[in-house]
N, C-alpha and C. Protein backbone atom coordinates (compact mmCIF):
# COMPACT_ATOMS: atom_id res chain seq x y z
N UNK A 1 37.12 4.26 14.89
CA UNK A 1 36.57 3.07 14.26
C UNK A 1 35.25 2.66 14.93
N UNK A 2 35.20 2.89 16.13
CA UNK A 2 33.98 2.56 16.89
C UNK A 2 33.33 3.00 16.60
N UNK A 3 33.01 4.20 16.47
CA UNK A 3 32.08 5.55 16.31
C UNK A 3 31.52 5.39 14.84
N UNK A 4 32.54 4.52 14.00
CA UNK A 4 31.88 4.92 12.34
C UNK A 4 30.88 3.53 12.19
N UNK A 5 31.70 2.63 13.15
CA UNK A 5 30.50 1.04 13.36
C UNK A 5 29.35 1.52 14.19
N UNK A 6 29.43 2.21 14.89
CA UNK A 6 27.94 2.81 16.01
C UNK A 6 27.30 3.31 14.73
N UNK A 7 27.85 4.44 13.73
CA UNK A 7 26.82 4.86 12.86
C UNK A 7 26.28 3.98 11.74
N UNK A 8 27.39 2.95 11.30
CA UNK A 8 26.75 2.54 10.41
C UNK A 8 25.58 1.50 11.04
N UNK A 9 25.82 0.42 11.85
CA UNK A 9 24.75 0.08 12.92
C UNK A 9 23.50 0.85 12.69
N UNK A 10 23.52 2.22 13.55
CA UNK A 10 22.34 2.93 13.34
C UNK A 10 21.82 3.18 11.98
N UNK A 11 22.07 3.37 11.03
CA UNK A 11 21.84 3.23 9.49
C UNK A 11 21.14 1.77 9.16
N UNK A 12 22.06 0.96 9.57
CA UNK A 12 21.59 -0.30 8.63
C UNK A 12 20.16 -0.84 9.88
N UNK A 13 20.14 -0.47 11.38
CA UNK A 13 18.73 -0.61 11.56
C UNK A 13 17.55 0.41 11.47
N UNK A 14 17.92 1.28 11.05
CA UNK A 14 16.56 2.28 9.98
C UNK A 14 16.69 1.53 8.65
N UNK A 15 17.18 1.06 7.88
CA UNK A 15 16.52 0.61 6.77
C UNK A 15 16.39 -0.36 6.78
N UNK A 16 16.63 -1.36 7.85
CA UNK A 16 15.94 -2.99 8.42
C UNK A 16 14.54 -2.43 8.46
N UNK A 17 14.18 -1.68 9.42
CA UNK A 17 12.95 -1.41 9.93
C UNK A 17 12.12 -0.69 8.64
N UNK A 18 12.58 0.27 7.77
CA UNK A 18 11.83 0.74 6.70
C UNK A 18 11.69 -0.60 5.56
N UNK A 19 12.25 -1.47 5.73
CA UNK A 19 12.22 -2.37 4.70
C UNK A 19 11.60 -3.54 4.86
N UNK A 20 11.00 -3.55 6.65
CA UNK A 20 10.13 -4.82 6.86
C UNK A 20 9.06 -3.93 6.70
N UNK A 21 8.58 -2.80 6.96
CA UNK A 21 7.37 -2.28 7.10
C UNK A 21 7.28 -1.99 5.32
N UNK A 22 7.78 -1.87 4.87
CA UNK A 22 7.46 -1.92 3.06
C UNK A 22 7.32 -3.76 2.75
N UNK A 23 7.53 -4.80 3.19
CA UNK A 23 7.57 -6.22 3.42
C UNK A 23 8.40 -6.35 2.16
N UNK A 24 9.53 -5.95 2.11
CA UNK A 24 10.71 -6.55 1.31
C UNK A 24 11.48 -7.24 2.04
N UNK A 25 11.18 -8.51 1.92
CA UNK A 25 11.86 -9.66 3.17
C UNK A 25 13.25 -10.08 2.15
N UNK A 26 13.67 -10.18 0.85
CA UNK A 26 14.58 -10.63 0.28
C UNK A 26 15.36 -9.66 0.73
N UNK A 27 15.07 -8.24 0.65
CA UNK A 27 15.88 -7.09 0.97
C UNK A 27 16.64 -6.79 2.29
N UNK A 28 15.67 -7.37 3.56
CA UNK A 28 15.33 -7.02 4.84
C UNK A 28 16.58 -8.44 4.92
N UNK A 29 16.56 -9.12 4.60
CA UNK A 29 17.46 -10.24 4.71
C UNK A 29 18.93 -10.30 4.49
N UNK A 30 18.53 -9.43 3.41
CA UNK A 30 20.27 -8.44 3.06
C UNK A 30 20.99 -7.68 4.04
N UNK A 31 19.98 -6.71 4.63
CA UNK A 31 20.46 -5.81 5.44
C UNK A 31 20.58 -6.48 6.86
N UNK A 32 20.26 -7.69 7.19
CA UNK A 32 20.30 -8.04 8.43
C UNK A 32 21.31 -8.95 8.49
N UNK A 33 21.70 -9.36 7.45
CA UNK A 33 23.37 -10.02 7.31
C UNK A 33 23.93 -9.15 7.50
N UNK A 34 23.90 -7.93 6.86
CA UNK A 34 25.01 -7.11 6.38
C UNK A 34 25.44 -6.25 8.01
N UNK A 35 23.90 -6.29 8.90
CA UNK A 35 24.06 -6.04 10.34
C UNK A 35 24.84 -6.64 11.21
N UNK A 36 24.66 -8.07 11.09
CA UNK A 36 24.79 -9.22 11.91
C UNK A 36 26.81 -8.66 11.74
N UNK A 37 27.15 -8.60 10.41
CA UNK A 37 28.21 -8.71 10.18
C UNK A 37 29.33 -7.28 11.08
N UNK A 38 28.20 -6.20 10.68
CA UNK A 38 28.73 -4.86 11.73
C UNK A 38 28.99 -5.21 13.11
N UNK A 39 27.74 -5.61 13.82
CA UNK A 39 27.88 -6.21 14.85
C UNK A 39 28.68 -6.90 15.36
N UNK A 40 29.35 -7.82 14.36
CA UNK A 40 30.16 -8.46 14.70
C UNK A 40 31.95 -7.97 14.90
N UNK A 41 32.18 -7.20 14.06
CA UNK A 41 33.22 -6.20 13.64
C UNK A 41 32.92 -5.17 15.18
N UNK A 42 31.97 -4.49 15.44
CA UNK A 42 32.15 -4.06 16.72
C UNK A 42 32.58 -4.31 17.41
N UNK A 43 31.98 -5.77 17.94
CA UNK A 43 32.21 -6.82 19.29
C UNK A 43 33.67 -6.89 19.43
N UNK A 44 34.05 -7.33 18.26
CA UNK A 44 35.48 -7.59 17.99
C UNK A 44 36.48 -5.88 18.64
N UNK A 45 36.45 -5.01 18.03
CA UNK A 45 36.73 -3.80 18.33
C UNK A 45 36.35 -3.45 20.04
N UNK A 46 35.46 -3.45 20.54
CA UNK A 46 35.28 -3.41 22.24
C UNK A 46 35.88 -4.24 22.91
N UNK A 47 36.16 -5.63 22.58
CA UNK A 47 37.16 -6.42 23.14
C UNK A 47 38.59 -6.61 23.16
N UNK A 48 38.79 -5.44 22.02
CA UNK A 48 40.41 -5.32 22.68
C UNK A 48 40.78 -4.10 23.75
C-alpha cells in the first residue's frame, strides 16, 4: 500500500509541475487537492 501511495505521489507531482508550467491553475488546483489528499492517506499508513 505504501509503495502504490509513493507512486501515485510521484505521478500526481509531475503533472502538478507540467500543469503550472502550461499555467492551468483551475487544473493545477485539482491535482494539488487530489495530492494533499495522497499525502494524507500516506501519513496515515506510516503511522501505524
Amino acid at each position: 500500500m505504501i509503495t502504490r501511495l509513493l507512486m501515485d505521489i510521484k505521478t500526481l507531482i509531475a503533472d502538478l509541475a507540467s500543469t503550472l508550467i502550461l499555467g492551468k491553475n483551475k487544473d493545477a488546483a485539482s491535482i494539488a487537492l487530489t495530492l494533499s489528499e495522497k499525502s494524507r492517506a500516506l501519513a496515515e499508513e506510516l503511522a501505524k
